[in-house]
PDB file of N, CA and C in Angstrom:
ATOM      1  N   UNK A   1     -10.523  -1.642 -28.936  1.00  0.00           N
ATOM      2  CA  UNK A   1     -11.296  -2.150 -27.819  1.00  0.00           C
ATOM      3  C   UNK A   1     -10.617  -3.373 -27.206  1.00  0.00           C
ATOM      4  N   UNK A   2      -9.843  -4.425 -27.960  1.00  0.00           N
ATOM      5  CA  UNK A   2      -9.199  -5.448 -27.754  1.00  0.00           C
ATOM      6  C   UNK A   2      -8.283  -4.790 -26.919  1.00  0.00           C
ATOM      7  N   UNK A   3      -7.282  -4.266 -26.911  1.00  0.00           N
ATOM      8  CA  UNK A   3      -6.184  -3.457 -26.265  1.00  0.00           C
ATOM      9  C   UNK A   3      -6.388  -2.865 -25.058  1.00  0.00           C
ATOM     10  N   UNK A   4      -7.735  -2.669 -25.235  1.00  0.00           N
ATOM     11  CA  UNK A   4      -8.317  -1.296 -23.612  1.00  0.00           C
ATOM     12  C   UNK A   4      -8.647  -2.737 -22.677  1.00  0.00           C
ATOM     13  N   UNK A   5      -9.595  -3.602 -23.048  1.00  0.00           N
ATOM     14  CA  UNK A   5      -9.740  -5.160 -22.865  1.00  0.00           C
ATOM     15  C   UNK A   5      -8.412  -5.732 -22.072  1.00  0.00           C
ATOM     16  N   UNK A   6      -7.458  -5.929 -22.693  1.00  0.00           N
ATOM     17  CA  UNK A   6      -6.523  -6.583 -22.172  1.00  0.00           C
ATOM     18  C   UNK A   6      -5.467  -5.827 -21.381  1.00  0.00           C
ATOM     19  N   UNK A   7      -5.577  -4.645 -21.687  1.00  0.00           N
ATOM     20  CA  UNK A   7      -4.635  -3.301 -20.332  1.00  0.00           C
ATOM     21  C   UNK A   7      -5.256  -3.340 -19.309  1.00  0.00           C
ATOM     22  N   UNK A   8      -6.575  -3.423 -19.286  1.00  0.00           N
ATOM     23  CA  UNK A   8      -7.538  -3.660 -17.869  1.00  0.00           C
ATOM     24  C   UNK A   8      -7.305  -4.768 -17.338  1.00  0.00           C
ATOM     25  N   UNK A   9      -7.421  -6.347 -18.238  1.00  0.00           N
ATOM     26  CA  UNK A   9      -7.014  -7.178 -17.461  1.00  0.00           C
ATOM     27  C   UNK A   9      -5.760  -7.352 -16.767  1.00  0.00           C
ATOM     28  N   UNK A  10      -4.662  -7.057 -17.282  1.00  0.00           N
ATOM     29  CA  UNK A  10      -3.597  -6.646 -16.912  1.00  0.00           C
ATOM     30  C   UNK A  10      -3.350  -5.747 -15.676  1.00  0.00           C
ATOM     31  N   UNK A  11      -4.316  -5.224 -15.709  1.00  0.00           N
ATOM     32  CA  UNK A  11      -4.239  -4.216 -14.675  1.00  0.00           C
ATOM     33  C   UNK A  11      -5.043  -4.637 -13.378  1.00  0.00           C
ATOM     34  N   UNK A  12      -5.883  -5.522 -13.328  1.00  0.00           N
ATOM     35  CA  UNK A  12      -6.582  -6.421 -12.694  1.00  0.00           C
ATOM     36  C   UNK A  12      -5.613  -7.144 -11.818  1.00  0.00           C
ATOM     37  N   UNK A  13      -5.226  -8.188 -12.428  1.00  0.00           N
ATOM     38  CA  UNK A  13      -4.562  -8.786 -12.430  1.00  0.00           C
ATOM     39  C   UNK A  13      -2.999  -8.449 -11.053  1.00  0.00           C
ATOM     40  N   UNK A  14      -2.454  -6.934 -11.711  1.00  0.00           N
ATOM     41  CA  UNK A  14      -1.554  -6.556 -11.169  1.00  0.00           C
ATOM     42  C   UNK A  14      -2.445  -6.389  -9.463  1.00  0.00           C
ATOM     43  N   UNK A  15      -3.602  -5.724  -9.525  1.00  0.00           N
ATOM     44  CA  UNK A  15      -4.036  -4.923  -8.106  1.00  0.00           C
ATOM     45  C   UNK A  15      -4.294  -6.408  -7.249  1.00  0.00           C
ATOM     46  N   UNK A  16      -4.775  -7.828  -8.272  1.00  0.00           N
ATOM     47  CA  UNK A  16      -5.147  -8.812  -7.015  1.00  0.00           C
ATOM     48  C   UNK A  16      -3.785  -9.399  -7.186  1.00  0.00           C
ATOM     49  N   UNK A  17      -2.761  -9.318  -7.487  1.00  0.00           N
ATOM     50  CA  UNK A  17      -1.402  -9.956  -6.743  1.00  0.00           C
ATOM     51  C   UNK A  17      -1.187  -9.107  -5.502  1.00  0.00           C
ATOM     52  N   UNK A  18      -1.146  -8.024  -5.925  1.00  0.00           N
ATOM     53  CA  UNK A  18      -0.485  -7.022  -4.627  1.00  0.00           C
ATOM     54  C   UNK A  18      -1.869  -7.214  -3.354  1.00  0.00           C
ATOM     55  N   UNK A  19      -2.849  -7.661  -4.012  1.00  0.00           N
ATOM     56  CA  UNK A  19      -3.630  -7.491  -2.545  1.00  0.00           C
ATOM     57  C   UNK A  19      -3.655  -8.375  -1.493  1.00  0.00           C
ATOM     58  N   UNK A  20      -3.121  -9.974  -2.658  1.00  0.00           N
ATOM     59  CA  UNK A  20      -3.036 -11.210  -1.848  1.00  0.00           C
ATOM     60  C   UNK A  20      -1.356 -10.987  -1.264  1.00  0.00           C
ATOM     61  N   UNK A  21      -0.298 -10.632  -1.641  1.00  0.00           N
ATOM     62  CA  UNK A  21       0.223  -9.855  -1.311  1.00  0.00           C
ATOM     63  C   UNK A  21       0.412  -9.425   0.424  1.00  0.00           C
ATOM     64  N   UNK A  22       0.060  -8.260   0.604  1.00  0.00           N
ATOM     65  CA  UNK A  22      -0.696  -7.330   1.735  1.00  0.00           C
ATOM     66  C   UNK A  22      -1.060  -8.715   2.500  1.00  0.00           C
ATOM     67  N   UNK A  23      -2.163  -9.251   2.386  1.00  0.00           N
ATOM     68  CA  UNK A  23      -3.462  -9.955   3.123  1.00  0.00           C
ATOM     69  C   UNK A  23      -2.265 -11.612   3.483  1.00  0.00           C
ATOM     70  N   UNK A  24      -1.398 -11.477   3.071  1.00  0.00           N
ATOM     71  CA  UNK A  24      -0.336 -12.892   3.144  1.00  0.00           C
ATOM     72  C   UNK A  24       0.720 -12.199   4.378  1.00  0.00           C
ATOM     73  N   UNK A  25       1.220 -10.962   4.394  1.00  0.00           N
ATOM     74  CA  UNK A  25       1.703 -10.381   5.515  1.00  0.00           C
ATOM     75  C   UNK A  25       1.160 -10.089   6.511  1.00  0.00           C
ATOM     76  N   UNK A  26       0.098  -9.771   6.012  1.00  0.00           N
ATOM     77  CA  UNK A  26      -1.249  -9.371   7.678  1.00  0.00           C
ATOM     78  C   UNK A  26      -1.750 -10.462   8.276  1.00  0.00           C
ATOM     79  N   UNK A  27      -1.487 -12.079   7.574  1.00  0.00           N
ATOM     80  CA  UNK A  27      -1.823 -12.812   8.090  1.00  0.00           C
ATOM     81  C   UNK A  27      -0.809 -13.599   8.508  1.00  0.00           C
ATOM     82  N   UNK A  28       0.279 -13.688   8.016  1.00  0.00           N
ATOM     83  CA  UNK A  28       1.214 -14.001   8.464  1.00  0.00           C
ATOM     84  C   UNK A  28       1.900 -13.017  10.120  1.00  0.00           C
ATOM     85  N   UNK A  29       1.798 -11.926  10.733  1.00  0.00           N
ATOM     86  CA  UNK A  29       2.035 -11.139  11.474  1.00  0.00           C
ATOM     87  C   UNK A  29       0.867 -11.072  12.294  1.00  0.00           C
ATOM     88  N   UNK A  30       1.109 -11.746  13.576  1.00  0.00           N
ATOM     89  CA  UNK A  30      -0.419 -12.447  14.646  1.00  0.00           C
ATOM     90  C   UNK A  30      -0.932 -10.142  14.815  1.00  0.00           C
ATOM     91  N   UNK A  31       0.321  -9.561  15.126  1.00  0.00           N
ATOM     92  CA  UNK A  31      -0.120  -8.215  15.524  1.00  0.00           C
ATOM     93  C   UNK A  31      -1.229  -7.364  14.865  1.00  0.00           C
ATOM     94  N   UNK A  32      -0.534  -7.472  13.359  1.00  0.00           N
ATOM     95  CA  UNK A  32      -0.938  -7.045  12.319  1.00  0.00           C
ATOM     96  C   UNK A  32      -2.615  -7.623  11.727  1.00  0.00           C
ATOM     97  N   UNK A  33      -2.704  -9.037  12.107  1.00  0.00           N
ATOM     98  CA  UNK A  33      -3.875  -9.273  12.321  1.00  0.00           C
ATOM     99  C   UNK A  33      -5.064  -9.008  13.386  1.00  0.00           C
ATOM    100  N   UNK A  34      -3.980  -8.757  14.245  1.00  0.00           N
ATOM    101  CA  UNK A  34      -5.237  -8.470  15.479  1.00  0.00           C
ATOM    102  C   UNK A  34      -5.671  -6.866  14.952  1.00  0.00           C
ATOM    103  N   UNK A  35      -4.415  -5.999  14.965  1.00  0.00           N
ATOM    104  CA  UNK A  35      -5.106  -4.747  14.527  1.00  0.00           C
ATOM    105  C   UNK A  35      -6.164  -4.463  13.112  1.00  0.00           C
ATOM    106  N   UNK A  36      -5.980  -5.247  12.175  1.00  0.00           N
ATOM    107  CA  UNK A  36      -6.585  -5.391  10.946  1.00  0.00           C
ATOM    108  C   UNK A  36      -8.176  -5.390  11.994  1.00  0.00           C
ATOM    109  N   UNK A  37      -8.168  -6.837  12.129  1.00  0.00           N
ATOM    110  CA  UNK A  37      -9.169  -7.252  13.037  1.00  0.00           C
ATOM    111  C   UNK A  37      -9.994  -6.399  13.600  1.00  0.00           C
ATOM    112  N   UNK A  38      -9.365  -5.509  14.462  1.00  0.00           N
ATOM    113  CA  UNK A  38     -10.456  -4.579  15.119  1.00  0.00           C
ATOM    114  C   UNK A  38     -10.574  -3.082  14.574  1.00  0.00           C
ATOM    115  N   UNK A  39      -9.567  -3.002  13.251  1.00  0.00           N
ATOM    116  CA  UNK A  39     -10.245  -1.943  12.844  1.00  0.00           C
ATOM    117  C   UNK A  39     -11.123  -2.290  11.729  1.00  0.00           C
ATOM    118  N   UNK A  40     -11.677  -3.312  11.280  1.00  0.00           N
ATOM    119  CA  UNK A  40     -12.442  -4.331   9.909  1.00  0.00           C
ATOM    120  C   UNK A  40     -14.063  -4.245  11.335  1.00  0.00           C
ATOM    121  N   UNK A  41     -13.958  -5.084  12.404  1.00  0.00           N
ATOM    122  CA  UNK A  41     -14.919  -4.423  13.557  1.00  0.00           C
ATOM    123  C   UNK A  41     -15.262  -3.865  13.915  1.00  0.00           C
ATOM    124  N   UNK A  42     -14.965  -2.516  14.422  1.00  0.00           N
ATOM    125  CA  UNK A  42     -14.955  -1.137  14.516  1.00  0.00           C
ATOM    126  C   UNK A  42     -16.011  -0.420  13.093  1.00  0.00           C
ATOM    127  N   UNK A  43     -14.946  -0.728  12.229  1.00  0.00           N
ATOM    128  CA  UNK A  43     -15.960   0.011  10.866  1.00  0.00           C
ATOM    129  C   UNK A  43     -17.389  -1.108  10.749  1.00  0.00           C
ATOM    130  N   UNK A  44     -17.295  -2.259  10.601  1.00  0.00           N
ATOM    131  CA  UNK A  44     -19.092  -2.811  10.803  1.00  0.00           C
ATOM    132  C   UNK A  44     -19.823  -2.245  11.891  1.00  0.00           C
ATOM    133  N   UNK A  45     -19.488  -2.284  12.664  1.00  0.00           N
ATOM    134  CA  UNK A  45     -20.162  -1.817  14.031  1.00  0.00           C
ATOM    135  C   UNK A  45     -20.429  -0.281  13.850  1.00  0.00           C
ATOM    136  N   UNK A  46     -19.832   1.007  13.587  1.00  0.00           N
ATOM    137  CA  UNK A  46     -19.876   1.678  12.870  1.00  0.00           C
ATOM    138  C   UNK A  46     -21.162   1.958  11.635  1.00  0.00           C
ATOM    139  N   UNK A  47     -21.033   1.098  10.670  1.00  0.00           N
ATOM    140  CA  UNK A  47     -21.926   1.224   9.438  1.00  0.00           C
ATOM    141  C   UNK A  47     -23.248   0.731  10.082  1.00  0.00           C
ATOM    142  N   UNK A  48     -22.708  -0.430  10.982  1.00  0.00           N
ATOM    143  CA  UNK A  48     -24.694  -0.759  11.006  1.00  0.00           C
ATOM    144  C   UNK A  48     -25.211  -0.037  12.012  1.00  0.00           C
ATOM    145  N   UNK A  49     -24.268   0.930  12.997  1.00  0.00           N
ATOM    146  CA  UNK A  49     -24.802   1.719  14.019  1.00  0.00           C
ATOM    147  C   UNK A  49     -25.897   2.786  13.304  1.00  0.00           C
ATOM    148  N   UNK A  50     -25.002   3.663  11.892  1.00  0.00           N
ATOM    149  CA  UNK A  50     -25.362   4.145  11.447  1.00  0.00           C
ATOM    150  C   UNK A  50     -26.701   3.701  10.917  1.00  0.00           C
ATOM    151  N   UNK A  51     -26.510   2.745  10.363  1.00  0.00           N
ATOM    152  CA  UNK A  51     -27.599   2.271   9.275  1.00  0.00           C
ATOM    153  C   UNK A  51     -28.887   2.254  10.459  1.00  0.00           C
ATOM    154  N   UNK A  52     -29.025   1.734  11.656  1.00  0.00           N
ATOM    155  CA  UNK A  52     -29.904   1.638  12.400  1.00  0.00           C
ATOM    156  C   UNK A  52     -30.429   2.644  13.301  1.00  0.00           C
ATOM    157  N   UNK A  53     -29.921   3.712  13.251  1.00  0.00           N
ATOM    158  CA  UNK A  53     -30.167   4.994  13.741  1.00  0.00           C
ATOM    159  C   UNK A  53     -30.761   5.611  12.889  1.00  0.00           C
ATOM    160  N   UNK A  54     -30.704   5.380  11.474  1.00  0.00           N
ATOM    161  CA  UNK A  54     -31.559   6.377  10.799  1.00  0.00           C
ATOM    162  C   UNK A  54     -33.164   5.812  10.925  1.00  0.00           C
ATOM    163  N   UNK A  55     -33.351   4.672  11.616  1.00  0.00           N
ATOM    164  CA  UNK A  55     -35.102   4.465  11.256  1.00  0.00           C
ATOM    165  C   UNK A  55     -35.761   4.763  12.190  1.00  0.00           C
TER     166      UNK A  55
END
């Protein structure tokens, strides 16, 4: 259990380097942010369209 424990953290670990990573180039790149941007907008606008159409 110790072993499964610490391969997970490990593995944790690995996915939030690579994500800060990613999110350090997308913010660093004005383009790359704007598009992030409106597709991160798009999908809220999206979910709560949804969400508010069903009542």
């Amino acid at each position: 259990m110790t072993s499964l424990l610490s391969d997970l953290g490990t593995v944790g670990t690995s996915v939030l380097d690579t994500v800060s990573d990613v999110a350090g180039v997308i913010v660093a790149q004005p383009l790359l942010l704007l598009t992030v941007g409106f597709l991160f907008i798009g999908g809220v606008i999206g979910i709560f369209g949804r969400l508010l159409s069903r009542s």
